[in-house]
PDB file of N, CA and C in Angstrom:
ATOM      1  N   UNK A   1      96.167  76.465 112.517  1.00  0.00           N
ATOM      2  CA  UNK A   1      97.149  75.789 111.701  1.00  0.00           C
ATOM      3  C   UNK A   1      96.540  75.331 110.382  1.00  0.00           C
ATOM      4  N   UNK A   2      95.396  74.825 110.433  1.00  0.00           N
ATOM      5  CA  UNK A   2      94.856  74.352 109.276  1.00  0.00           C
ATOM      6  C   UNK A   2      94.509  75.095 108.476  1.00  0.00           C
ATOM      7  N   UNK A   3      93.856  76.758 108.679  1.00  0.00           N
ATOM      8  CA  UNK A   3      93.365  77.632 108.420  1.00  0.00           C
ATOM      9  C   UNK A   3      94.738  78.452 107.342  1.00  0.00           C
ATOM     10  N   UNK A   4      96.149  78.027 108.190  1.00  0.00           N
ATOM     11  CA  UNK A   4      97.270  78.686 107.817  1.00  0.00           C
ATOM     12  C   UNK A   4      97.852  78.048 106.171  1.00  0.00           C
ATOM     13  N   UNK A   5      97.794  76.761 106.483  1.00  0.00           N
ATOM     14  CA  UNK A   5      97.615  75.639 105.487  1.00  0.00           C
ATOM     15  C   UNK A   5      97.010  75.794 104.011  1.00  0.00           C
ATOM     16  N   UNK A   6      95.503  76.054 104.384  1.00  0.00           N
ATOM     17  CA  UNK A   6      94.330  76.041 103.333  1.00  0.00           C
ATOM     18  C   UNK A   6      94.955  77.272 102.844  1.00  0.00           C
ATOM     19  N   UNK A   7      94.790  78.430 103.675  1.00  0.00           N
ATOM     20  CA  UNK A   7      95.288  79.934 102.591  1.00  0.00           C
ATOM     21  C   UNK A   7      96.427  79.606 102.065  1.00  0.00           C
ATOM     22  N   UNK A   8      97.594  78.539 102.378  1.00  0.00           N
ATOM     23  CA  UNK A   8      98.784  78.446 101.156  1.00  0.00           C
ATOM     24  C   UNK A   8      98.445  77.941 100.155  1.00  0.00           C
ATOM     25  N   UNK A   9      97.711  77.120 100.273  1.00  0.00           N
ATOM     26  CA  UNK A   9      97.366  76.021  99.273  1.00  0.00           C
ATOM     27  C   UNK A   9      96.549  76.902  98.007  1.00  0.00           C
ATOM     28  N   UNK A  10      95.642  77.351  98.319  1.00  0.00           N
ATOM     29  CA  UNK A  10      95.091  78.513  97.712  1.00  0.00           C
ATOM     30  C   UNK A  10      95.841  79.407  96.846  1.00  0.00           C
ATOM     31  N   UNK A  11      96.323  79.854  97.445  1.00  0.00           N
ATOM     32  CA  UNK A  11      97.701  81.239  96.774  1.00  0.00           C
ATOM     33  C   UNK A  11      98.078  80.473  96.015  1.00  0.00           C
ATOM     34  N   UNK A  12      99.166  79.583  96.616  1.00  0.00           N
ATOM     35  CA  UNK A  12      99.726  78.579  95.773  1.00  0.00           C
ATOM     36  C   UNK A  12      98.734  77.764  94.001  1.00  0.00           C
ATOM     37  N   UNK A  13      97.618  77.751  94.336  1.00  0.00           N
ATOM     38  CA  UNK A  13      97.030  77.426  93.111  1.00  0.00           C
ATOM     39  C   UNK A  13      96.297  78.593  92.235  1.00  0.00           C
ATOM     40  N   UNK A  14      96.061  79.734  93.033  1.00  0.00           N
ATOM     41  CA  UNK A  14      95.754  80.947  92.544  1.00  0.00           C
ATOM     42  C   UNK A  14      97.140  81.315  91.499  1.00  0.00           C
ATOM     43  N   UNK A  15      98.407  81.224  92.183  1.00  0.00           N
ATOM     44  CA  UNK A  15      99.481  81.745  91.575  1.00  0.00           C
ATOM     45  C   UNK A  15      99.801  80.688  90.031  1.00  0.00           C
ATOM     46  N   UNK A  16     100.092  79.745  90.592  1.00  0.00           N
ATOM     47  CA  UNK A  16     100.071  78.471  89.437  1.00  0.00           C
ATOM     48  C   UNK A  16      98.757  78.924  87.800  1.00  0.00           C
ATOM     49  N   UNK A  17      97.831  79.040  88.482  1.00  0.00           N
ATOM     50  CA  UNK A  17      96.697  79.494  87.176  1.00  0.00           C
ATOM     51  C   UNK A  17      97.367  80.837  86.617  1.00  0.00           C
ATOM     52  N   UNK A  18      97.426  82.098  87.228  1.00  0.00           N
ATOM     53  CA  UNK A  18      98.101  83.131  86.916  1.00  0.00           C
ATOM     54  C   UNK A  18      99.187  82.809  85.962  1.00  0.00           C
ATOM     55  N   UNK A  19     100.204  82.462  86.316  1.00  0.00           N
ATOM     56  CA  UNK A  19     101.168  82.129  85.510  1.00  0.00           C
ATOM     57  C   UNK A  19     100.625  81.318  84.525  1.00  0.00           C
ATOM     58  N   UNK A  20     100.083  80.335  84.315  1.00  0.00           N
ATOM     59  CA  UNK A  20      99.805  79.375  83.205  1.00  0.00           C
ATOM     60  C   UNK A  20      98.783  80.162  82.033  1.00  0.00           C
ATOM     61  N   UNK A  21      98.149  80.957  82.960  1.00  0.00           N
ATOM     62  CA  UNK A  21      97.261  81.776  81.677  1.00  0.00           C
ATOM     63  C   UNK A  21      98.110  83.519  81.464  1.00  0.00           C
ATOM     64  N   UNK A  22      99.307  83.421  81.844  1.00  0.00           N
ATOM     65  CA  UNK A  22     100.079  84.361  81.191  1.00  0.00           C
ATOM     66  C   UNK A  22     100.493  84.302  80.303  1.00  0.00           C
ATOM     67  N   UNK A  23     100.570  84.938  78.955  1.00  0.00           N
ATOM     68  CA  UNK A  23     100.835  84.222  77.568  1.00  0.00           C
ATOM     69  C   UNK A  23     102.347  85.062  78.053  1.00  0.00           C
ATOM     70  N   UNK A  24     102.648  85.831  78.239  1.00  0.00           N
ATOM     71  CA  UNK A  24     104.488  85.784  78.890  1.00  0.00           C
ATOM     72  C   UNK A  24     105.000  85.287  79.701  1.00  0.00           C
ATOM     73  N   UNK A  25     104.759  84.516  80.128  1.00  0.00           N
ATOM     74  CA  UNK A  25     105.264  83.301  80.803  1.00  0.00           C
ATOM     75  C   UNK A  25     106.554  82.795  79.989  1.00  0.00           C
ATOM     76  N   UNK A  26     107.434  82.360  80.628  1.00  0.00           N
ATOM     77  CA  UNK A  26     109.015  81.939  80.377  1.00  0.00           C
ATOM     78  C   UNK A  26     108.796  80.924  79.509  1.00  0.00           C
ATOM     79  N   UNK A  27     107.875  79.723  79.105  1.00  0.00           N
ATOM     80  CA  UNK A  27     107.785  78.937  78.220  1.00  0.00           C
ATOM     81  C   UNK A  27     107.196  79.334  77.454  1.00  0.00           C
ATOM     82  N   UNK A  28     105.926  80.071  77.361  1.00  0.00           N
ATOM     83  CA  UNK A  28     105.533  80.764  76.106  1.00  0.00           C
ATOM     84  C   UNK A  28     106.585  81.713  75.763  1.00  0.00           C
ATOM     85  N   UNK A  29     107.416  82.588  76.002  1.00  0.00           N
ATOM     86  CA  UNK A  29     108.225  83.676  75.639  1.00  0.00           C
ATOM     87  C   UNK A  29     109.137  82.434  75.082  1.00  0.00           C
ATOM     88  N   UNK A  30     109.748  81.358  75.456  1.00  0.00           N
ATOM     89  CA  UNK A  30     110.736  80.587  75.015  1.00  0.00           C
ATOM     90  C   UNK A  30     110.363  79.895  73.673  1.00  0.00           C
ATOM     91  N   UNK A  31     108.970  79.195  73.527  1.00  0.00           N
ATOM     92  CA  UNK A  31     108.468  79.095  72.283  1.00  0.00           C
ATOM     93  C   UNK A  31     108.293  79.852  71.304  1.00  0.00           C
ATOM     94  N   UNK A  32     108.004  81.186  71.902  1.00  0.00           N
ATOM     95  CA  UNK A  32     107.327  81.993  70.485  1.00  0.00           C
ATOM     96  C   UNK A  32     108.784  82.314  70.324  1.00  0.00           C
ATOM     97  N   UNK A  33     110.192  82.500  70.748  1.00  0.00           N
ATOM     98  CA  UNK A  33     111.026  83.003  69.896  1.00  0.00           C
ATOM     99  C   UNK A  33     111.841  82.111  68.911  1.00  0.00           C
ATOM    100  N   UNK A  34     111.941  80.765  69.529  1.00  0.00           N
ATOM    101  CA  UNK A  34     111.960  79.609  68.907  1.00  0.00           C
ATOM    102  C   UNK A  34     111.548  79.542  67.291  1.00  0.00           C
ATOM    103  N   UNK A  35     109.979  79.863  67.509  1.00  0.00           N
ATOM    104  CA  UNK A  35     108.985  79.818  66.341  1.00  0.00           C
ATOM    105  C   UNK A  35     109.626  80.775  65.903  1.00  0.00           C
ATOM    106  N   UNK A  36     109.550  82.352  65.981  1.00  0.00           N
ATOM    107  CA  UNK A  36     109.911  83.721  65.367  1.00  0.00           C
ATOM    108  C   UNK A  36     111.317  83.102  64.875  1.00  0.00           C
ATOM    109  N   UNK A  37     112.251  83.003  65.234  1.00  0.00           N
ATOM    110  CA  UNK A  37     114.193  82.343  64.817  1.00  0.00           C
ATOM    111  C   UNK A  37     113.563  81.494  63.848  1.00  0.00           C
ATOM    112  N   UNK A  38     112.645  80.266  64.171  1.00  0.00           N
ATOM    113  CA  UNK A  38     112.267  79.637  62.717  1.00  0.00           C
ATOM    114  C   UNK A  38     111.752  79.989  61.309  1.00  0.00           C
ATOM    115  N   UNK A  39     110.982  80.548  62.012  1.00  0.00           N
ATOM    116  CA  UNK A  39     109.945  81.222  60.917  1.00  0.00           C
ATOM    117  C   UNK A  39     111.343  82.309  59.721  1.00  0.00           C
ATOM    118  N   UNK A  40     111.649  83.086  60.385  1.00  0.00           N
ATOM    119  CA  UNK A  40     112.691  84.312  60.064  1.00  0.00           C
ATOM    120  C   UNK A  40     114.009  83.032  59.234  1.00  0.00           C
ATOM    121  N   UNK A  41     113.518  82.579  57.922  1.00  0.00           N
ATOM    122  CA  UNK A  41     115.174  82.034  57.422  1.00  0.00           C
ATOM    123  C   UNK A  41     115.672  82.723  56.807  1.00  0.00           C
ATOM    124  N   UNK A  42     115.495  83.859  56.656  1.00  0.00           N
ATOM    125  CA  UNK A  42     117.101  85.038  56.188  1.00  0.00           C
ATOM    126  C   UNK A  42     117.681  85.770  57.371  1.00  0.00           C
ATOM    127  N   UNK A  43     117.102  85.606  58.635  1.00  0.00           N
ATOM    128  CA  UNK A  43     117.532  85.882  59.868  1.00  0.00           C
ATOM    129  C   UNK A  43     117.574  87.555  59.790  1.00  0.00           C
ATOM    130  N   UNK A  44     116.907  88.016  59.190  1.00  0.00           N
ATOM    131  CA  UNK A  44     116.747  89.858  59.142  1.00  0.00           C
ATOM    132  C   UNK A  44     116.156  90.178  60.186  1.00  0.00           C
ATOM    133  N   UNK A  45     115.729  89.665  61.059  1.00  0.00           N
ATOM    134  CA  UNK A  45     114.715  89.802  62.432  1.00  0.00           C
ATOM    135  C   UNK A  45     113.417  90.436  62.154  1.00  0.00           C
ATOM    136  N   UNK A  46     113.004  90.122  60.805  1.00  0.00           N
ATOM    137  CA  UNK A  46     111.484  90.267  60.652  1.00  0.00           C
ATOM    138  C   UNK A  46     110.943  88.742  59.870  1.00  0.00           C
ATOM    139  N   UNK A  47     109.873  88.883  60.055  1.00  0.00           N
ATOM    140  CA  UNK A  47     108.997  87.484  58.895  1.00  0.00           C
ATOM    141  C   UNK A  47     108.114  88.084  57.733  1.00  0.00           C
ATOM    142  N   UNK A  48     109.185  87.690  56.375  1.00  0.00           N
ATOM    143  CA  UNK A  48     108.192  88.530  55.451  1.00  0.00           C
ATOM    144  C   UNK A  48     106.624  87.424  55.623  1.00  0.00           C
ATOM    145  N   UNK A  49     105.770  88.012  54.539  1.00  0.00           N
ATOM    146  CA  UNK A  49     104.841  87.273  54.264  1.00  0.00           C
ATOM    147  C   UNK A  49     104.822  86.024  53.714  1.00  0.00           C
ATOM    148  N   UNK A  50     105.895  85.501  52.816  1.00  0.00           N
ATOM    149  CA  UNK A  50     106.695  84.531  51.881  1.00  0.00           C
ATOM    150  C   UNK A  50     107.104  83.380  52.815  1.00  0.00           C
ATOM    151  N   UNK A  51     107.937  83.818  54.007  1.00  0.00           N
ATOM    152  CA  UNK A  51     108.569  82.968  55.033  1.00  0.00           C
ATOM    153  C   UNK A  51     107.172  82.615  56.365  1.00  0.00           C
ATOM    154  N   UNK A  52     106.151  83.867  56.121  1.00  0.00           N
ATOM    155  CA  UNK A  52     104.955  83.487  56.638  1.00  0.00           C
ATOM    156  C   UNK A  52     103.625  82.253  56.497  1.00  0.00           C
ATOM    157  N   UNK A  53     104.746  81.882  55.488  1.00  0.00           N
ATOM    158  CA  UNK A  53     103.538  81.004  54.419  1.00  0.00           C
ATOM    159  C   UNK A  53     103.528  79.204  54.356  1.00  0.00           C
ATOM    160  N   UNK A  54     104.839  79.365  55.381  1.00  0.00           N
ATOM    161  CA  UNK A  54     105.185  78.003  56.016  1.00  0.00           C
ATOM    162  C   UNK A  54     104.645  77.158  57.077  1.00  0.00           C
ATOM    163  N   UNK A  55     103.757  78.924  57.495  1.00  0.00           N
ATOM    164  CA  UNK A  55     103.169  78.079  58.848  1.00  0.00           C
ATOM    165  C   UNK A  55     101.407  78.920  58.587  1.00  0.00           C
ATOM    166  N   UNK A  56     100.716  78.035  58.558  1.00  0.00           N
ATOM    167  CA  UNK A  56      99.110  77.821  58.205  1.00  0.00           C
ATOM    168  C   UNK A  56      98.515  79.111  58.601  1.00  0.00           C
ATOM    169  N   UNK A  57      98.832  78.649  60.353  1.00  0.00           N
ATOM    170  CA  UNK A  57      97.573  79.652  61.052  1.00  0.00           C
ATOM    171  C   UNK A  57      98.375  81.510  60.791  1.00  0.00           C
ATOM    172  N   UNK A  58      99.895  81.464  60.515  1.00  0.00           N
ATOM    173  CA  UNK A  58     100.486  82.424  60.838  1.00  0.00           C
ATOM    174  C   UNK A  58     100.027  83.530  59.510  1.00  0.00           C
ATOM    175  N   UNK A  59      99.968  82.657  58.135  1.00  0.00           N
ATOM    176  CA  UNK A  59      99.948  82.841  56.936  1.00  0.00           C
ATOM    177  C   UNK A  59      98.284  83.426  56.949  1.00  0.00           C
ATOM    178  N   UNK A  60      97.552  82.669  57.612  1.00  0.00           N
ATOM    179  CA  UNK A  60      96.215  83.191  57.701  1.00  0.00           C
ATOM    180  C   UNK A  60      96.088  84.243  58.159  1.00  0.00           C
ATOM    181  N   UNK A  61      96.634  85.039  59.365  1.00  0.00           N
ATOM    182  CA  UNK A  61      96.232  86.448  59.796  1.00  0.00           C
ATOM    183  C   UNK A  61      97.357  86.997  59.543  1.00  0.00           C
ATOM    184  N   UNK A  62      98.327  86.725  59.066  1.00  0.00           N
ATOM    185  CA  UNK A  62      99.956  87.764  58.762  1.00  0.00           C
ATOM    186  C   UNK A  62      99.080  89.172  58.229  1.00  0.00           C
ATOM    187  N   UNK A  63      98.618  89.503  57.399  1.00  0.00           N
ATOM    188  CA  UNK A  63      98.016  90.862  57.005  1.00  0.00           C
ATOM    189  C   UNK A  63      97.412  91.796  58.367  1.00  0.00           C
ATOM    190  N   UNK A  64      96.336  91.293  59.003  1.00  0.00           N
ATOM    191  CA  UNK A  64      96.035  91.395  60.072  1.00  0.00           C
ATOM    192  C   UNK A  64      96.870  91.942  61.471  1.00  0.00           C
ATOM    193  N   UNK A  65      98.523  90.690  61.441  1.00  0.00           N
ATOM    194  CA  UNK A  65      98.892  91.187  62.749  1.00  0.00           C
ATOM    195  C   UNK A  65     100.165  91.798  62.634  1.00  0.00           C
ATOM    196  N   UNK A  66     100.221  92.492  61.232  1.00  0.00           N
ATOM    197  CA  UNK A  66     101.523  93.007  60.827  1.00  0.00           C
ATOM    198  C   UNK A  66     100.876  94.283  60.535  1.00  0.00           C
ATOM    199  N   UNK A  67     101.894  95.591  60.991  1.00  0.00           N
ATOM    200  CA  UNK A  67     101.415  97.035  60.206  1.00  0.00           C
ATOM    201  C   UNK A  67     101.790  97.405  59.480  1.00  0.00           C
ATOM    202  N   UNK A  68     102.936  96.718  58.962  1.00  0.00           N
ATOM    203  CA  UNK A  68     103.195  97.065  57.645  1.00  0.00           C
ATOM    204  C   UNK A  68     103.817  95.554  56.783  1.00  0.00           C
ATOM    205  N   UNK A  69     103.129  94.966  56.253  1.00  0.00           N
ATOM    206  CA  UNK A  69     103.485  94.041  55.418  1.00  0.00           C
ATOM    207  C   UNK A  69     104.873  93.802  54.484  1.00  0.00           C
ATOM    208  N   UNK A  70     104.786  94.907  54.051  1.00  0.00           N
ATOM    209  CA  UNK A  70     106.069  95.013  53.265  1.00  0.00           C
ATOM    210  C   UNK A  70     107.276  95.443  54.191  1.00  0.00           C
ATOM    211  N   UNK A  71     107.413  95.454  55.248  1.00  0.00           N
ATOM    212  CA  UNK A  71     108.663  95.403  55.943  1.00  0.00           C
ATOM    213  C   UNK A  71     108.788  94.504  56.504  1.00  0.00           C
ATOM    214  N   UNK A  72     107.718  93.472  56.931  1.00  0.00           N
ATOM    215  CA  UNK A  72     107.524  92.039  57.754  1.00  0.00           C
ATOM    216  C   UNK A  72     107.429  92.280  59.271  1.00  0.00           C
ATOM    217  N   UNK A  73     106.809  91.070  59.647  1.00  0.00           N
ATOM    218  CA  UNK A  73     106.388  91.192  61.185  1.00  0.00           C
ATOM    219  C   UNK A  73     107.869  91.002  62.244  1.00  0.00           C
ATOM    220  N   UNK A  74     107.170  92.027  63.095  1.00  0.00           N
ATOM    221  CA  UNK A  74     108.660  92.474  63.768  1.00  0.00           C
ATOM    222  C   UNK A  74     108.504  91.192  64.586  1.00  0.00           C
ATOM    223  N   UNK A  75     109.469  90.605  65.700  1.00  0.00           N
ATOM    224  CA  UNK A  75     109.246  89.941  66.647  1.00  0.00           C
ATOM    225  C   UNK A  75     107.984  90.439  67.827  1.00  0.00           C
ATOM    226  N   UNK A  76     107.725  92.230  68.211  1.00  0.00           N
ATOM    227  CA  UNK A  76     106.973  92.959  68.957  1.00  0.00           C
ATOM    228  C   UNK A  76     105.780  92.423  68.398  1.00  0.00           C
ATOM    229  N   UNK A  77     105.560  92.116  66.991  1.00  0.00           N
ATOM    230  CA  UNK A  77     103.993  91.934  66.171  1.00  0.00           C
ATOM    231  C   UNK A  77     103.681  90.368  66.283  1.00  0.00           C
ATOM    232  N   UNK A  78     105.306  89.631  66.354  1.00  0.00           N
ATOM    233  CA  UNK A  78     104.719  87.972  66.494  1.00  0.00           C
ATOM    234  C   UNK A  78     104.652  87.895  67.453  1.00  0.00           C
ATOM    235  N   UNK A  79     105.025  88.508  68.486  1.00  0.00           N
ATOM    236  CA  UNK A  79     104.709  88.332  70.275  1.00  0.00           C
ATOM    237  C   UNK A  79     103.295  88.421  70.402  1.00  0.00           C
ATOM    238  N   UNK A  80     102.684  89.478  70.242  1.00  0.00           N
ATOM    239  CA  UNK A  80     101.070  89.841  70.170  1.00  0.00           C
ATOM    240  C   UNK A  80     100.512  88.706  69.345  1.00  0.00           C
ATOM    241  N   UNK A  81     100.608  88.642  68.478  1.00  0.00           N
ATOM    242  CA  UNK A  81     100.128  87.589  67.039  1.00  0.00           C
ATOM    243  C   UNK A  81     100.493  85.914  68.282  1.00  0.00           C
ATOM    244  N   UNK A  82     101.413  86.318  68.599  1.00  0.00           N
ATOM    245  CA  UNK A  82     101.530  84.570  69.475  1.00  0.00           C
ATOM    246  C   UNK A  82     100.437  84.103  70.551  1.00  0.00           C
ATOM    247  N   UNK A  83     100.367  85.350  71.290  1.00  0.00           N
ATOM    248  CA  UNK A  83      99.797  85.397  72.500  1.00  0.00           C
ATOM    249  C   UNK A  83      98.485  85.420  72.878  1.00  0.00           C
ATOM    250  N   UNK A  84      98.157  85.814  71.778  1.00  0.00           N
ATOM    251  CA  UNK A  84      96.954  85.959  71.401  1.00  0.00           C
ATOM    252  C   UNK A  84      95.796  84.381  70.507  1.00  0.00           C
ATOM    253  N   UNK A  85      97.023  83.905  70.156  1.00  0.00           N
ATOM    254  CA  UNK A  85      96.889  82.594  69.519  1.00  0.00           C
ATOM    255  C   UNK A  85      96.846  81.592  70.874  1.00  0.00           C
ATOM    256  N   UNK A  86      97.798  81.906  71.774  1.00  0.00           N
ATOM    257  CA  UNK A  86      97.550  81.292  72.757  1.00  0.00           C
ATOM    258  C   UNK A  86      96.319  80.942  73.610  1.00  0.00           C
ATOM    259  N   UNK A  87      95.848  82.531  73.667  1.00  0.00           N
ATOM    260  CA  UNK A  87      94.715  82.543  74.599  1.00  0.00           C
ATOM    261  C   UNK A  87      93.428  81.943  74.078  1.00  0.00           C
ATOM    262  N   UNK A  88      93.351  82.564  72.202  1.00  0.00           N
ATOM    263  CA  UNK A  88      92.079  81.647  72.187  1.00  0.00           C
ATOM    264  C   UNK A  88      92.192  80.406  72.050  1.00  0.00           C
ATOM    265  N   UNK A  89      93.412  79.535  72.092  1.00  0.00           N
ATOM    266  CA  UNK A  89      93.569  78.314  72.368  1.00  0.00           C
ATOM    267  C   UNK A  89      93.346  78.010  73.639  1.00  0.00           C
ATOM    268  N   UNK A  90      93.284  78.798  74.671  1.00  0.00           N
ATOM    269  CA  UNK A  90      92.864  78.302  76.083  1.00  0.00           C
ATOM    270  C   UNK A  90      91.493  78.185  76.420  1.00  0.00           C
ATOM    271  N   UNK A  91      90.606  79.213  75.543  1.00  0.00           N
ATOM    272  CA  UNK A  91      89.414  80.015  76.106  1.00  0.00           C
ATOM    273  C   UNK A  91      88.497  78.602  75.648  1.00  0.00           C
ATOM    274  N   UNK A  92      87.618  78.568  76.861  1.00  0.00           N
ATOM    275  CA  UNK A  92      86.653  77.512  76.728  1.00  0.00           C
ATOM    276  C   UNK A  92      85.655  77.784  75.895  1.00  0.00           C
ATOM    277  N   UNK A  93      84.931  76.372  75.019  1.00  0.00           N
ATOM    278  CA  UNK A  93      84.373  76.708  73.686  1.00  0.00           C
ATOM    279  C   UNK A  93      82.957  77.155  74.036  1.00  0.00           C
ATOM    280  N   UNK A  94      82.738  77.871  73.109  1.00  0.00           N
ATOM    281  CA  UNK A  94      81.437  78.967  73.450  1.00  0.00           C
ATOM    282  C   UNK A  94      80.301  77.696  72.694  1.00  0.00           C
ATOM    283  N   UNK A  95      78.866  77.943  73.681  1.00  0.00           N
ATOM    284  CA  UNK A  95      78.285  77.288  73.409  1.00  0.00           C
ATOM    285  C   UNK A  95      76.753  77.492  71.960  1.00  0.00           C
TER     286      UNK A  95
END
């Protein structure tokens, strides 16, 4: 019984980490489109570089996580560009 116990408990916190370090996870997917709808104020469903320039860190790699600049970052490019922002916000600091 106890044995039955400990392996839930386990899973159960195995699964919990999984999800939390999924950058698609339902609250990260709910934020970054949030952000993307913000970011986007002519609502064309891209972010030029101009509307990129509102937000610091985004304005800093927009060249970087866009393939083509002059058409603006699709939502597919701020998803990656998000998620990625996420993770090295998780990753423990190198010594």
């Amino acid at each position: 019984m106890k044995l039955q116990f400990i392996t839930g408990v386990v899973a159960a916190l195995a699964a919990g980490a999984a999800i939390a370090g999924d950058p698609m996870n339902t609250t990260a997917s709910t934020d970054a489109a949030a952000t993307f709808k913000s970011l986007d104020t002519d609502g064309n469903g891209r972010i030029s570089e101009s509307e990129a320039a509102s937000h610091a860190e985004l304005s800093a790699g927009y060249r970087t996580a866009v393939s083509d600049s002059a058409s603006g970052m699709t939502m597919e490019e701020f998803n990656s560009w998000y998620a990625s922002r996420q993770q090295s916000t998780q990753a423990p600091p190198s010594n």
